[in-house]
N, C-alpha and C. Protein backbone atom coordinates (compact mmCIF):
# COMPACT_ATOMS: atom_id res chain seq x y z
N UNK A 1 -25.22 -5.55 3.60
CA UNK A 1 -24.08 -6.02 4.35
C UNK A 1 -22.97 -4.98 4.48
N UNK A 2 -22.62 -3.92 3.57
CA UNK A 2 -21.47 -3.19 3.66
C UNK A 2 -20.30 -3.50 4.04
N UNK A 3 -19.41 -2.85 4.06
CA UNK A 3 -17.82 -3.54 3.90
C UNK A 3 -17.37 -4.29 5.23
N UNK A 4 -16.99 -5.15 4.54
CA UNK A 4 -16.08 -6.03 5.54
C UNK A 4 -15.28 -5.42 6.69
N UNK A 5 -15.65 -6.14 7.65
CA UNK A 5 -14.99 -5.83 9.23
C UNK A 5 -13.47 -5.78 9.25
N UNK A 6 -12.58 -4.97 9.59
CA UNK A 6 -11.21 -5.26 9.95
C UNK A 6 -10.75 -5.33 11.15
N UNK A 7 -10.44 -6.60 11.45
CA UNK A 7 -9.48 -6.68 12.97
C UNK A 7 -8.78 -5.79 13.14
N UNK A 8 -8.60 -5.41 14.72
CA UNK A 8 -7.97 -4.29 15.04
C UNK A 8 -6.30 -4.49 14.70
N UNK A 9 -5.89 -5.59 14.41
CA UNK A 9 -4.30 -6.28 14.28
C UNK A 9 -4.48 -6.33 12.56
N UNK A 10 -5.19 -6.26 11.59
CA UNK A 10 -5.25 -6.01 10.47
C UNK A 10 -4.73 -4.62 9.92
N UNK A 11 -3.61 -4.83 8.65
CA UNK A 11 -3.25 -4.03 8.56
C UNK A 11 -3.73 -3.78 6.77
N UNK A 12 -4.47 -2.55 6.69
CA UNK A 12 -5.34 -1.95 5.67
C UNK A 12 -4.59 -1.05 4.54
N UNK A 13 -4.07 -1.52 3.48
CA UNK A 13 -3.59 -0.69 2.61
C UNK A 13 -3.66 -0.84 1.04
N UNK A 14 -3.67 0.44 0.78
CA UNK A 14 -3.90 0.68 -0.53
C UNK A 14 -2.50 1.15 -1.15
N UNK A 15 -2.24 0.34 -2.54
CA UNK A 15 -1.19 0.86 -3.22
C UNK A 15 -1.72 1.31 -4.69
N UNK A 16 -1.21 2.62 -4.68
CA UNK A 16 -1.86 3.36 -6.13
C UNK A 16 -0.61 3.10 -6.93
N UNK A 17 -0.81 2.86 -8.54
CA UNK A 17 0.02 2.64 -9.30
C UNK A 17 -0.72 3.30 -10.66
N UNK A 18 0.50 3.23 -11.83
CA UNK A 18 0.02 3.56 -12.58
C UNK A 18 0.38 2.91 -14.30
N UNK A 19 -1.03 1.90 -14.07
CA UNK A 19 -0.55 1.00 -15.16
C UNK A 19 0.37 -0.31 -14.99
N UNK A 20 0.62 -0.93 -16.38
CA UNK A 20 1.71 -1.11 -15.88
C UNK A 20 2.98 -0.99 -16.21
N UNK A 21 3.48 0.10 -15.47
CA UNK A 21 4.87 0.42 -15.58
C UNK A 21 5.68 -0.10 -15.11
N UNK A 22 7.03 -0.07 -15.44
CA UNK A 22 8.18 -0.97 -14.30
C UNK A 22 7.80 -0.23 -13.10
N UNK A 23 8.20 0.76 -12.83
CA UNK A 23 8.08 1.24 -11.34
C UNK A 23 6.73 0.24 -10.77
N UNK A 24 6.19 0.82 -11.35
CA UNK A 24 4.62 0.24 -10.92
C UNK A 24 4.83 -1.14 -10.45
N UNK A 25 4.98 -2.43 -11.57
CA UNK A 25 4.72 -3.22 -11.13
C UNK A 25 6.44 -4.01 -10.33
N UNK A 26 7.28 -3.31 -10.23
CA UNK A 26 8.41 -3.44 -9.29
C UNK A 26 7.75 -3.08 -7.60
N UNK A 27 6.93 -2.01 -7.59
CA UNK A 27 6.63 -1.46 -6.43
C UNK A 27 5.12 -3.22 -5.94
N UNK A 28 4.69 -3.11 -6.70
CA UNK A 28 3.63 -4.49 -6.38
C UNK A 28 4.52 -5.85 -6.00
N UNK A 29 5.79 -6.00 -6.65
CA UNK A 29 6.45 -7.29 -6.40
C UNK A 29 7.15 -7.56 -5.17
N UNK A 30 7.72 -6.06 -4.98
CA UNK A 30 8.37 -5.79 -3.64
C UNK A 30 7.59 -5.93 -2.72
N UNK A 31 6.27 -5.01 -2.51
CA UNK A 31 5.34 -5.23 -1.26
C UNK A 31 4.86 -6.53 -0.94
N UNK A 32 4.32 -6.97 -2.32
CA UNK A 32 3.50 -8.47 -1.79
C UNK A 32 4.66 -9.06 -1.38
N UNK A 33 5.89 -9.31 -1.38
CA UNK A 33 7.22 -9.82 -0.89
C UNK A 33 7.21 -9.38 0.57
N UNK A 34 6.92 -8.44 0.90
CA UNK A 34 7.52 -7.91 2.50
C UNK A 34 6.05 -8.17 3.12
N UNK A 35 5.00 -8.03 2.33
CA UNK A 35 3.85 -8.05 3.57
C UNK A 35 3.78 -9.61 3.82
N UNK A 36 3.87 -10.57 2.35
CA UNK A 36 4.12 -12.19 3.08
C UNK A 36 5.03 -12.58 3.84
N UNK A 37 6.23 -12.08 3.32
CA UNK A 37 7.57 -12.06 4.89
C UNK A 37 6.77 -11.58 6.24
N UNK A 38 6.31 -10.50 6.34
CA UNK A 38 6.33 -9.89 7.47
C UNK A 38 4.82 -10.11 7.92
N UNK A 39 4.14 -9.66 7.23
CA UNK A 39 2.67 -9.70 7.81
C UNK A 39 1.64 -10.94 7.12
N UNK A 40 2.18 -11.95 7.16
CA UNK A 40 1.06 -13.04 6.44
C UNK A 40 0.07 -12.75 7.17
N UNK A 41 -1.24 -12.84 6.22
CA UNK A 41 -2.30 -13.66 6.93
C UNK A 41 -3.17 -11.87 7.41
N UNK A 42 -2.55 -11.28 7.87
CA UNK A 42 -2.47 -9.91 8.64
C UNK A 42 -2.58 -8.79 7.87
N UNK A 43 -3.05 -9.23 6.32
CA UNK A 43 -3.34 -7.63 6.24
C UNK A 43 -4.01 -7.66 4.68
N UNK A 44 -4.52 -6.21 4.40
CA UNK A 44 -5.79 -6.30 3.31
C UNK A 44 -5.17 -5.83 2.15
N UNK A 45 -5.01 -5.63 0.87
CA UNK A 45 -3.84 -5.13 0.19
C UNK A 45 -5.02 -5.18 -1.23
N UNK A 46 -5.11 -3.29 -1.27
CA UNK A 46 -6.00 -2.97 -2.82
C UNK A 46 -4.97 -2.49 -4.09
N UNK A 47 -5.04 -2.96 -4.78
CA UNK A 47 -4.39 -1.88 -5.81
C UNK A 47 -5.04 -1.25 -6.53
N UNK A 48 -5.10 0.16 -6.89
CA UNK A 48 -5.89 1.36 -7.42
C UNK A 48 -4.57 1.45 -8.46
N UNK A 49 -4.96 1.31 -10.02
CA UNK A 49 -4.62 1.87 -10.93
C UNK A 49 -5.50 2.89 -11.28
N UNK A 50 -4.32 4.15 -10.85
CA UNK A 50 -5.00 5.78 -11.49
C UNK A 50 -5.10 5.92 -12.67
N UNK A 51 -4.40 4.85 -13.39
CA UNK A 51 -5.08 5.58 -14.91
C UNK A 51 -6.68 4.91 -14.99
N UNK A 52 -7.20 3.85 -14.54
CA UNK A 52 -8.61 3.65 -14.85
C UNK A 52 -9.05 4.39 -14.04
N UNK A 53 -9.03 5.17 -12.57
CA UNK A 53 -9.85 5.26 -11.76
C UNK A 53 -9.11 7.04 -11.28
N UNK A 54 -8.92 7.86 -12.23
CA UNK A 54 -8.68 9.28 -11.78
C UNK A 54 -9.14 10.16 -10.55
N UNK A 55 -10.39 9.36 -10.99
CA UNK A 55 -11.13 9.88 -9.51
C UNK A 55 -10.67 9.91 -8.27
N UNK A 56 -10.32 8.46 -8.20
CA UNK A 56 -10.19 8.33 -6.95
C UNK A 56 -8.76 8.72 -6.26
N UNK A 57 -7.60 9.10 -7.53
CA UNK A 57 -6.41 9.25 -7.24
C UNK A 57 -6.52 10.95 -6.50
N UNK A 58 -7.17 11.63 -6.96
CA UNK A 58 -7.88 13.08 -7.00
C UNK A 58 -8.30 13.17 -5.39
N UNK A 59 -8.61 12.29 -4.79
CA UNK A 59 -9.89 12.10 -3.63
C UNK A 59 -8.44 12.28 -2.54
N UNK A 60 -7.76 11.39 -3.01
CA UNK A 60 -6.68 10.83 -1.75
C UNK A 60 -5.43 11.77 -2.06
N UNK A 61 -5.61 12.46 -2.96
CA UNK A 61 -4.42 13.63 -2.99
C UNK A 61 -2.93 12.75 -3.36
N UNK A 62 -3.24 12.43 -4.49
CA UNK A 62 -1.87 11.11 -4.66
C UNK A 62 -1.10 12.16 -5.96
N UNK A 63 0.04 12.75 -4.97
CA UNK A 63 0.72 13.78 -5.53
C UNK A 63 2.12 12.74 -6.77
N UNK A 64 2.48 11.42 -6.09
CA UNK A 64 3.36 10.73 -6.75
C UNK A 64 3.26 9.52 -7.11
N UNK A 65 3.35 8.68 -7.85
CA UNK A 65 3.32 6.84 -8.27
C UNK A 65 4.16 6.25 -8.44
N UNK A 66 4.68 4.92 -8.07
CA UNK A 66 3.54 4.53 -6.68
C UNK A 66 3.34 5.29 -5.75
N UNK A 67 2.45 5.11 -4.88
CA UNK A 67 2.05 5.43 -3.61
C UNK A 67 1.57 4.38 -1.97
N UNK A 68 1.63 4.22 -1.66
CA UNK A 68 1.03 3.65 -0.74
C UNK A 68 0.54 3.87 0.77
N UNK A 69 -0.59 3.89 0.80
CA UNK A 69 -0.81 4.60 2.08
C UNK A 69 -1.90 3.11 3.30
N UNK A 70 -1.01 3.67 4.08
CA UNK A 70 -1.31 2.68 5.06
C UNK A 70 -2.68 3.65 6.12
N UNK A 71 -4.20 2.82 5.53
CA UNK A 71 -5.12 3.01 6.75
C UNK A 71 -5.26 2.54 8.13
N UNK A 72 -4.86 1.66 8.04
CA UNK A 72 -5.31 1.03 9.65
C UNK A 72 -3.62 -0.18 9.55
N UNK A 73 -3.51 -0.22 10.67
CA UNK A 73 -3.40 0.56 11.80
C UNK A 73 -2.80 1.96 12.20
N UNK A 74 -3.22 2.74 12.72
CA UNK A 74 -3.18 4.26 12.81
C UNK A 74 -1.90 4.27 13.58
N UNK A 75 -0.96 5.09 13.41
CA UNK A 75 -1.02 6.27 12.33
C UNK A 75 -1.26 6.07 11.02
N UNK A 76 -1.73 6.50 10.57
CA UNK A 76 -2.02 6.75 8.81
C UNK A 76 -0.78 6.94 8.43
N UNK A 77 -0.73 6.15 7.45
CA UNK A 77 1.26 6.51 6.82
C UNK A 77 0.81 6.62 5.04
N UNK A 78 1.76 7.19 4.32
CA UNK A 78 2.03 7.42 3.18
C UNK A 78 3.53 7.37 2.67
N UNK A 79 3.73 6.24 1.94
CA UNK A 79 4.69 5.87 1.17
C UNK A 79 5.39 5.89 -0.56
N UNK A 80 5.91 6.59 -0.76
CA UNK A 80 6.62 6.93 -1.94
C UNK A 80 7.39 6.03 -2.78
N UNK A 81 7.47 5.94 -3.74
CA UNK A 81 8.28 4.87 -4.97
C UNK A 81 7.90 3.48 -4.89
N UNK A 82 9.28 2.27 -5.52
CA UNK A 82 9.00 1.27 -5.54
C UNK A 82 8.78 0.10 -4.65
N UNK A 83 9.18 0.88 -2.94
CA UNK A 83 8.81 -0.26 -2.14
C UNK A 83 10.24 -1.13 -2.10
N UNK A 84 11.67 -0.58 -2.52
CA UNK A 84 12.70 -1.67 -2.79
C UNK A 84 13.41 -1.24 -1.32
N UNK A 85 13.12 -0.23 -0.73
CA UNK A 85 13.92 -0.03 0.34
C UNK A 85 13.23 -0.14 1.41
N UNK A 86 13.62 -2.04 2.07
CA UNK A 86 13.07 -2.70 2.98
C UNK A 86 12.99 -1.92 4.51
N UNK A 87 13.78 -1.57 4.80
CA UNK A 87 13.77 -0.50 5.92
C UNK A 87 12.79 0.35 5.89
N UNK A 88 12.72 1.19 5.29
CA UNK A 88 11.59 2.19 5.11
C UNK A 88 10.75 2.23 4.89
N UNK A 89 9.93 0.69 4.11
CA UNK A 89 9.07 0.28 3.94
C UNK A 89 8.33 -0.07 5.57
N UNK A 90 9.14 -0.81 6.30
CA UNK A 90 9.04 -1.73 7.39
C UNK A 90 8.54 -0.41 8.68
N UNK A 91 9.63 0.98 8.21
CA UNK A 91 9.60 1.51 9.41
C UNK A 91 7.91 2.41 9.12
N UNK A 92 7.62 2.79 7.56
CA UNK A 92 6.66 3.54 7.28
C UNK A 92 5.44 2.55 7.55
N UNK A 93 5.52 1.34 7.60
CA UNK A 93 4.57 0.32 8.26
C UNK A 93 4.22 0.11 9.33
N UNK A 94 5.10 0.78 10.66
CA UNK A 94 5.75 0.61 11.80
C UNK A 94 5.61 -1.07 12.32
N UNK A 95 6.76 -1.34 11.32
CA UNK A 95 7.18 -2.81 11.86
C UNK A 95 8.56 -2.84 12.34
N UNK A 96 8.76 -2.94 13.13
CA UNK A 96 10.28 -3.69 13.58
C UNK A 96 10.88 -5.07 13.09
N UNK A 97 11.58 -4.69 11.70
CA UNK A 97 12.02 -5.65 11.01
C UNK A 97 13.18 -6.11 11.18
């Protein structure tokens, strides 16, 4: 079967963290907050803790934590810290909030 289909209006992202730290899990409380405000229903949301999974932090070039990088819908975006600054979150999402 291989991975699940994403609607083209689905929005695909991964947030790398590390552990759990305040930053860390401040940056998880904030997002799941703005993507249910803003995008219910509308979007796929992984969390990659780099300390179990080095590998994969290595693969995606995850220079800072948190991170979050938005795959689909394109442009590809990459996002820095805790996710508390709703604006920048919204605009690195390209949502008009």
């Amino acid at each position: 079967m291989g991975a699940p289909a994403h609607s083209a209006h689905e929005y695909v992202l991964k947030l790398y963290v590390s552990g759990a730290s305040p930053n860390s899990l401040r940056a998880i409380d904030n997002l799941q907050h703005i993507l249910e405000t803003h995008l219910a229903g509308r979007y796929h949301l992984t969390i990659i803790d780099v300390r179990q999974d080095a590998a994969v932090a290595e693969q995606q070039q995850i220079i800072a934590l948190p991170m979050l990088i938005k795959d689909s819908p394109l442009p590809a975006r990459r996002l820095i810290g805790d996710m508390s600054d709703l604006r920048k979150v919204l605009n690195g999402l390209g949502i008009n909030g």
